[in-house]
PDB file of N, CA and C in Angstrom:
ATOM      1  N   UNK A   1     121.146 178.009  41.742  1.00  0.00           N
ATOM      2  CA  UNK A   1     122.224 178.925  42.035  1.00  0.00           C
ATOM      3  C   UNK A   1     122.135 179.401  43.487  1.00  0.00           C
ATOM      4  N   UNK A   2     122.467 180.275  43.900  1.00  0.00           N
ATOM      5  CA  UNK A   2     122.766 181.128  44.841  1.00  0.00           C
ATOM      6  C   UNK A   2     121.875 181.983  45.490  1.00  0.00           C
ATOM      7  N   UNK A   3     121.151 182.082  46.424  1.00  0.00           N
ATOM      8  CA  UNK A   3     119.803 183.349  46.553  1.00  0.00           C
ATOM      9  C   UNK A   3     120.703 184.176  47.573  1.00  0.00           C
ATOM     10  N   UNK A   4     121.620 183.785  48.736  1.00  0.00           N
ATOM     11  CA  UNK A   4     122.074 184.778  49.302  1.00  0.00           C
ATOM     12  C   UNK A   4     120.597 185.368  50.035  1.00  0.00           C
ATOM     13  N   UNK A   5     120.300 184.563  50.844  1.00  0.00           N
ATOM     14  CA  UNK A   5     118.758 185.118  51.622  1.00  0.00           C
ATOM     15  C   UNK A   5     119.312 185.404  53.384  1.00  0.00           C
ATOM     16  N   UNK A   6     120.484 184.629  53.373  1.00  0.00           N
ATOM     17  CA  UNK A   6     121.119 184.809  54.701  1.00  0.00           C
ATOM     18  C   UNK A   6     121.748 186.216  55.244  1.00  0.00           C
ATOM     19  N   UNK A   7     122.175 186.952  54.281  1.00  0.00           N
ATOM     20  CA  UNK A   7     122.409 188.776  54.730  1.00  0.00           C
ATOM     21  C   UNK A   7     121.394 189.271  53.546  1.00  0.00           C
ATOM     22  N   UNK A   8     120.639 188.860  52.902  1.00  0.00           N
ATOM     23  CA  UNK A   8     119.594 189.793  52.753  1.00  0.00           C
ATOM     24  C   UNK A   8     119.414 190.235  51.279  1.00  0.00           C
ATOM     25  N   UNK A   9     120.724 189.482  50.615  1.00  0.00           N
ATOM     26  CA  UNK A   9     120.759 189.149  49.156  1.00  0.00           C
ATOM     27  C   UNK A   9     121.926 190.062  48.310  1.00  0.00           C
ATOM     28  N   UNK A  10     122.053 190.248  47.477  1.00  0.00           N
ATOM     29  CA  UNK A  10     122.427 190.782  46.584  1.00  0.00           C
ATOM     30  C   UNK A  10     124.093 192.184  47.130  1.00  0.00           C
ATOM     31  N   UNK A  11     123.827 193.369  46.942  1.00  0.00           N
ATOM     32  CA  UNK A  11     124.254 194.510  47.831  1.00  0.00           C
ATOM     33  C   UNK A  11     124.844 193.965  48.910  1.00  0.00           C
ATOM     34  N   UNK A  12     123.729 193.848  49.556  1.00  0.00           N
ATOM     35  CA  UNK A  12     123.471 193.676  50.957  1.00  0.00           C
ATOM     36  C   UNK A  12     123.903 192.792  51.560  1.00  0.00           C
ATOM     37  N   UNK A  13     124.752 191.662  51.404  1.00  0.00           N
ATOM     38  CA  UNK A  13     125.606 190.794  51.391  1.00  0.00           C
ATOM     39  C   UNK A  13     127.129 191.704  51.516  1.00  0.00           C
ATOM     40  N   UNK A  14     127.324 192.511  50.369  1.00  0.00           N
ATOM     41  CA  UNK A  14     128.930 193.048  50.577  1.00  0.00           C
ATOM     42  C   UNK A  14     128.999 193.763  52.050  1.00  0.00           C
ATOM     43  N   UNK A  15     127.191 194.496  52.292  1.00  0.00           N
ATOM     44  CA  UNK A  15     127.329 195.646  53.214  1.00  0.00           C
ATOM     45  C   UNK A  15     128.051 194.982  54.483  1.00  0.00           C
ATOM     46  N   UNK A  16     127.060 193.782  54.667  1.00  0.00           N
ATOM     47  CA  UNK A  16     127.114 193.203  55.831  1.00  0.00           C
ATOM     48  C   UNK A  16     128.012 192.551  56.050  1.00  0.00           C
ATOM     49  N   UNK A  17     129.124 192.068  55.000  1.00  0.00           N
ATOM     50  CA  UNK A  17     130.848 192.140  55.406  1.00  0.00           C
ATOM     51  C   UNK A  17     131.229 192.937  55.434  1.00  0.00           C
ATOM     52  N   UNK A  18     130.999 194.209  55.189  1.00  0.00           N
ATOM     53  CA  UNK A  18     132.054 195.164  55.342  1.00  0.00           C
ATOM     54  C   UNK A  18     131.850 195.807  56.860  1.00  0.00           C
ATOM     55  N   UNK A  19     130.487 195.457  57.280  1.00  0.00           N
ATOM     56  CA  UNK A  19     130.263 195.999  58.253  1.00  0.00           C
ATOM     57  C   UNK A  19     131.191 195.187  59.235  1.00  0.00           C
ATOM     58  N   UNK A  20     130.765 193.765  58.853  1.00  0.00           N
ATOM     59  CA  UNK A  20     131.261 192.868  59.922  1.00  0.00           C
ATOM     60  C   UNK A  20     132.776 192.847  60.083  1.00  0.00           C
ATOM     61  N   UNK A  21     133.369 193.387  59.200  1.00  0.00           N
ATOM     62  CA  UNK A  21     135.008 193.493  59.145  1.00  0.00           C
ATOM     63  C   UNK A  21     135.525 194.723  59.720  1.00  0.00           C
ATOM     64  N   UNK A  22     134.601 196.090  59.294  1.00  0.00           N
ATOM     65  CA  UNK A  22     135.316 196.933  60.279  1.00  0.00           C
ATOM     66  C   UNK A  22     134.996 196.772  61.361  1.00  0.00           C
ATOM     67  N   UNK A  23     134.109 196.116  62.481  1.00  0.00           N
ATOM     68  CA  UNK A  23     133.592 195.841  63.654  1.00  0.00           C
ATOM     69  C   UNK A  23     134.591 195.079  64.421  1.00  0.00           C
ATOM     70  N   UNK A  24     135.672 194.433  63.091  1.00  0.00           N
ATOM     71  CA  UNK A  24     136.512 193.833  64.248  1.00  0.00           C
ATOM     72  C   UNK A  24     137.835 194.446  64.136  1.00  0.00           C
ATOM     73  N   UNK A  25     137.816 195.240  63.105  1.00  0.00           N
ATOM     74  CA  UNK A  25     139.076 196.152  62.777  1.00  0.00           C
ATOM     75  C   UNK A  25     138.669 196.938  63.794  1.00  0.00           C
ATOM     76  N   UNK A  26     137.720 197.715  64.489  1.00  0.00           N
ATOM     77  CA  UNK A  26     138.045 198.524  65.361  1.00  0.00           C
ATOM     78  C   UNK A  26     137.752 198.508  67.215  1.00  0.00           C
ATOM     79  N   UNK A  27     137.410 196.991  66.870  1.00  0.00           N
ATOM     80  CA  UNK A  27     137.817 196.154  68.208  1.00  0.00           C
ATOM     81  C   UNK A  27     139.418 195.730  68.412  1.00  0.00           C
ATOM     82  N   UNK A  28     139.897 195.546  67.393  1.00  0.00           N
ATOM     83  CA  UNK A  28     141.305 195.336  67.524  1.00  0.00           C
ATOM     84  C   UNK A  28     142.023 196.525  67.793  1.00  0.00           C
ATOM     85  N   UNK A  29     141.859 197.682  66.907  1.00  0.00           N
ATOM     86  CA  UNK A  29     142.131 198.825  67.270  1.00  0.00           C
ATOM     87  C   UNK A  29     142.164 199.591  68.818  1.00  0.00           C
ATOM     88  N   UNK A  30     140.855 199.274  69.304  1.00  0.00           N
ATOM     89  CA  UNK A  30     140.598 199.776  70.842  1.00  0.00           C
ATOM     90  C   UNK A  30     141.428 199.000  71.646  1.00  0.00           C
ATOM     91  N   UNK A  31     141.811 197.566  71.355  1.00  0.00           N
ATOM     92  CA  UNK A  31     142.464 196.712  72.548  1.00  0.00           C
ATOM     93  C   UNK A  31     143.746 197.058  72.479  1.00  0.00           C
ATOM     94  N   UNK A  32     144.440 197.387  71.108  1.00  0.00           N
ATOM     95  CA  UNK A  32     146.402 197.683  70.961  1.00  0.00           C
ATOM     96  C   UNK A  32     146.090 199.101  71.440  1.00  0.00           C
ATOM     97  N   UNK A  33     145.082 200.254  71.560  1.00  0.00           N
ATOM     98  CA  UNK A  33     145.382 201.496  72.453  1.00  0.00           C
ATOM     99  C   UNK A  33     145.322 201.574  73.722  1.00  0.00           C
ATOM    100  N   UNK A  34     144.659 200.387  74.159  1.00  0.00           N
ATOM    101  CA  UNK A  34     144.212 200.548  75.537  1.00  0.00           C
ATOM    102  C   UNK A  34     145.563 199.697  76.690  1.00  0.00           C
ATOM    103  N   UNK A  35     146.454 199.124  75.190  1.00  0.00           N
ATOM    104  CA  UNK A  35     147.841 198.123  75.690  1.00  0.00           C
ATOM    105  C   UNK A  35     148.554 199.083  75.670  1.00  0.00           C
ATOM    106  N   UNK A  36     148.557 199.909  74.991  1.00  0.00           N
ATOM    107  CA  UNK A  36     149.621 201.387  74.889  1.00  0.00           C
ATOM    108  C   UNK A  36     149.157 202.326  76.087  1.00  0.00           C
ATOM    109  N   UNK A  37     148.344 202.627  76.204  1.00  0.00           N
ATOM    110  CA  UNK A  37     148.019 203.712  77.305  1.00  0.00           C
ATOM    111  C   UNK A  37     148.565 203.141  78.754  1.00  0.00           C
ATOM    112  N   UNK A  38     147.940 201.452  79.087  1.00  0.00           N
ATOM    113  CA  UNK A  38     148.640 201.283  80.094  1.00  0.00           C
ATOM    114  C   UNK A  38     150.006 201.106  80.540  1.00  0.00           C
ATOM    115  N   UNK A  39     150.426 201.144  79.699  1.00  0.00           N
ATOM    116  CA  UNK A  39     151.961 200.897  79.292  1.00  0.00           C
ATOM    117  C   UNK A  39     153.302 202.086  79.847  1.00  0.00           C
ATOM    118  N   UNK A  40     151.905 203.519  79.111  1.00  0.00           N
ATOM    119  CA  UNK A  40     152.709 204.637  78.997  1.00  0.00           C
ATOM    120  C   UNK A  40     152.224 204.921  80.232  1.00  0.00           C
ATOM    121  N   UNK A  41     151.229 204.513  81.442  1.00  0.00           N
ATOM    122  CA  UNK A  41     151.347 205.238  82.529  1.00  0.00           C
ATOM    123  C   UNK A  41     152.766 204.782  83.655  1.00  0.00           C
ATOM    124  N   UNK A  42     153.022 203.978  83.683  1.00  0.00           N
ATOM    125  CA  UNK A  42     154.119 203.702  84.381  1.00  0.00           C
ATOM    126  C   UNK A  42     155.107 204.768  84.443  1.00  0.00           C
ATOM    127  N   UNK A  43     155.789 204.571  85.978  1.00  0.00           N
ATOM    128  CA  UNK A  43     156.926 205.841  86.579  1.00  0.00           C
ATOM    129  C   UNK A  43     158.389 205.072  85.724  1.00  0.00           C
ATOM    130  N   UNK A  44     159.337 205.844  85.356  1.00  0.00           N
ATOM    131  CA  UNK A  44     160.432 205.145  85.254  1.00  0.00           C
ATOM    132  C   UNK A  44     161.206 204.411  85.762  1.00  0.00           C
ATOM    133  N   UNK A  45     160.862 204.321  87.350  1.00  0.00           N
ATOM    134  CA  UNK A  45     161.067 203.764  88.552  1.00  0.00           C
ATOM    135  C   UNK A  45     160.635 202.537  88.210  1.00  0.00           C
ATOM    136  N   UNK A  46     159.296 202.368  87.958  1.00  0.00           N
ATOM    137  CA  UNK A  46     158.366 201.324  88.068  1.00  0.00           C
ATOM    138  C   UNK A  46     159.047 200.836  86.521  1.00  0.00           C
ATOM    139  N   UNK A  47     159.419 201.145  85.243  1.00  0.00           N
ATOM    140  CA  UNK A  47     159.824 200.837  84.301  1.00  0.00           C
ATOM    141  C   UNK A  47     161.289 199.613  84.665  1.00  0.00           C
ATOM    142  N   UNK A  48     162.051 200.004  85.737  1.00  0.00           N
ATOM    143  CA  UNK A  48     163.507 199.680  85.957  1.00  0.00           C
ATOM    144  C   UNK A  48     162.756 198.409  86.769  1.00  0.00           C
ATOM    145  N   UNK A  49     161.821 198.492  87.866  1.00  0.00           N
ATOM    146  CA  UNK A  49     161.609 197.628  88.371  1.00  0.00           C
ATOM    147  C   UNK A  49     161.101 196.453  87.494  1.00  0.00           C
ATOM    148  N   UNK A  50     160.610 196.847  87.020  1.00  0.00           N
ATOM    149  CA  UNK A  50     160.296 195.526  86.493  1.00  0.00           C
ATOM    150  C   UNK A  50     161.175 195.092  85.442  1.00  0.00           C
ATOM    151  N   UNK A  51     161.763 195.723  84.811  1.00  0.00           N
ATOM    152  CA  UNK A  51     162.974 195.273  83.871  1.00  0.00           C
ATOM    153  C   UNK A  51     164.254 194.328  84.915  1.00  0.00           C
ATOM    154  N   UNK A  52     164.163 195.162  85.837  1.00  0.00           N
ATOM    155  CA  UNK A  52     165.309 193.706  86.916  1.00  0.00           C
ATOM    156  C   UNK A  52     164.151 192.271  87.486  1.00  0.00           C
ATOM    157  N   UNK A  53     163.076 193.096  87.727  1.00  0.00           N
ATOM    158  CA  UNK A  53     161.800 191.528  87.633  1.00  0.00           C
ATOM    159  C   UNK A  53     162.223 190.580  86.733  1.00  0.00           C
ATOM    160  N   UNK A  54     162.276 190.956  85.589  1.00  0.00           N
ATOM    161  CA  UNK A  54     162.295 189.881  84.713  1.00  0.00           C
ATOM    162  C   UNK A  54     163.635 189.276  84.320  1.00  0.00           C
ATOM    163  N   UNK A  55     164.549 189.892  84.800  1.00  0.00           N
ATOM    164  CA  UNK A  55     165.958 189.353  84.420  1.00  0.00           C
ATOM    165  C   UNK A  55     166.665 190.638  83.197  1.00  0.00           C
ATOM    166  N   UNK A  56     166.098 191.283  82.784  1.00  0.00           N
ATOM    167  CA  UNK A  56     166.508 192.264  81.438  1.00  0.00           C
ATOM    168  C   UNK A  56     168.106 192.720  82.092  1.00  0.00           C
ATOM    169  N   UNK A  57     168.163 192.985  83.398  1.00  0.00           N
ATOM    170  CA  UNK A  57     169.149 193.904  83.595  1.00  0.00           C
ATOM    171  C   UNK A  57     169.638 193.051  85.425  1.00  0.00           C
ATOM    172  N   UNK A  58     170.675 193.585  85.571  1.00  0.00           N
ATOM    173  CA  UNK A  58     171.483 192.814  86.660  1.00  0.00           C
ATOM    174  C   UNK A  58     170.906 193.608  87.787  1.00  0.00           C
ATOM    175  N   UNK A  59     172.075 193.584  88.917  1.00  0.00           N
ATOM    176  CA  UNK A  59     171.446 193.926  90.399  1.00  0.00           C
ATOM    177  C   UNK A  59     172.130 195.169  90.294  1.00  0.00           C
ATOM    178  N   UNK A  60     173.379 195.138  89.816  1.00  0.00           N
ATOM    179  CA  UNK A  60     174.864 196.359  89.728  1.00  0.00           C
ATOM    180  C   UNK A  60     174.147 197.371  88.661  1.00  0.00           C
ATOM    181  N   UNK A  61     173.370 196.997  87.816  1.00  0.00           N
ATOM    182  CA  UNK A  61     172.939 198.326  86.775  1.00  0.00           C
ATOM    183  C   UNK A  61     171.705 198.564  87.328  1.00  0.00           C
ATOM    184  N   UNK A  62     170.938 198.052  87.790  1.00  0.00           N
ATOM    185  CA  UNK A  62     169.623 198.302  88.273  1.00  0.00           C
ATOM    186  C   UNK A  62     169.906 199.414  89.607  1.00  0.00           C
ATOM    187  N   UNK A  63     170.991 198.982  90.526  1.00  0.00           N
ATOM    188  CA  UNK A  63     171.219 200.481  91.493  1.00  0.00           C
ATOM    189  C   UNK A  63     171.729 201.217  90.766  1.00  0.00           C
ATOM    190  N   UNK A  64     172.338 201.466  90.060  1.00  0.00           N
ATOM    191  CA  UNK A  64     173.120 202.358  89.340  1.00  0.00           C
ATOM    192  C   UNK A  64     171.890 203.184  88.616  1.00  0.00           C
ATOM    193  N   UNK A  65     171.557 202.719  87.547  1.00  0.00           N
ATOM    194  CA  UNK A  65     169.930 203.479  87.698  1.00  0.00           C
ATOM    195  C   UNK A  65     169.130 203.983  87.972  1.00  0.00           C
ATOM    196  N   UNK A  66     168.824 203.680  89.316  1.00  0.00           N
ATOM    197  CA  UNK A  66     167.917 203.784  89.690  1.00  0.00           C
ATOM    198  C   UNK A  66     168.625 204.879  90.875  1.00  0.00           C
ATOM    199  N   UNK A  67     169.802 205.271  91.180  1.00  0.00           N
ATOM    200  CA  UNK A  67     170.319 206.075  91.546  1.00  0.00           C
ATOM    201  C   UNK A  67     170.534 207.808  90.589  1.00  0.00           C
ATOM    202  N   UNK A  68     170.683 207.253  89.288  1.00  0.00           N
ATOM    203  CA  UNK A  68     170.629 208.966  88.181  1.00  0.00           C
ATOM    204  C   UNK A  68     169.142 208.862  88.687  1.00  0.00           C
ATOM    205  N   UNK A  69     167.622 207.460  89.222  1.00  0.00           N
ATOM    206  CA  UNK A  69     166.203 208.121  88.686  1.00  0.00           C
ATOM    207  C   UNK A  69     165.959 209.149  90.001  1.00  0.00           C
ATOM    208  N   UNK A  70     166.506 209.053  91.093  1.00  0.00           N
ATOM    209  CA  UNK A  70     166.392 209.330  92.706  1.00  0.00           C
ATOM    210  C   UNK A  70     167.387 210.682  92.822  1.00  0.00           C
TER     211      UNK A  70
END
């Protein structure tokens, strides 16, 4: 059968998945806050700019904009 000698047997087998699962549940956790924080530091300025960077918005709404941000 089975000895389970590799985490240590018995118990101690569930522990050491559970350990190993929240270890990456809260590695995942730290990386989607640390995508949010940088996210939320940006000026609204800097928000518009880069939204016409990428194409989201034209040249005519992007001054217009960026004229109510000024």
């Amino acid at each position: 059968m089975h000895d389970f000698h590799f985490f240590g047997g018995g118990w101690m087998m569930f522990f050491w998945w559970f350990l190993i699962i929240a270890l990456i549940v809260i590695i995942v956790k730290a990386f989607f806050s640390s995508t949010k924080q940088n996210s939320n530091n940006e000026s609204p300025l800097e928000i518009l700019k880069r939204r016409y960077a990428n194409g989201e918005i034209d040249k005519e709404e992007f001054e217009e904009r960026k004229k109510e941000l000024l």
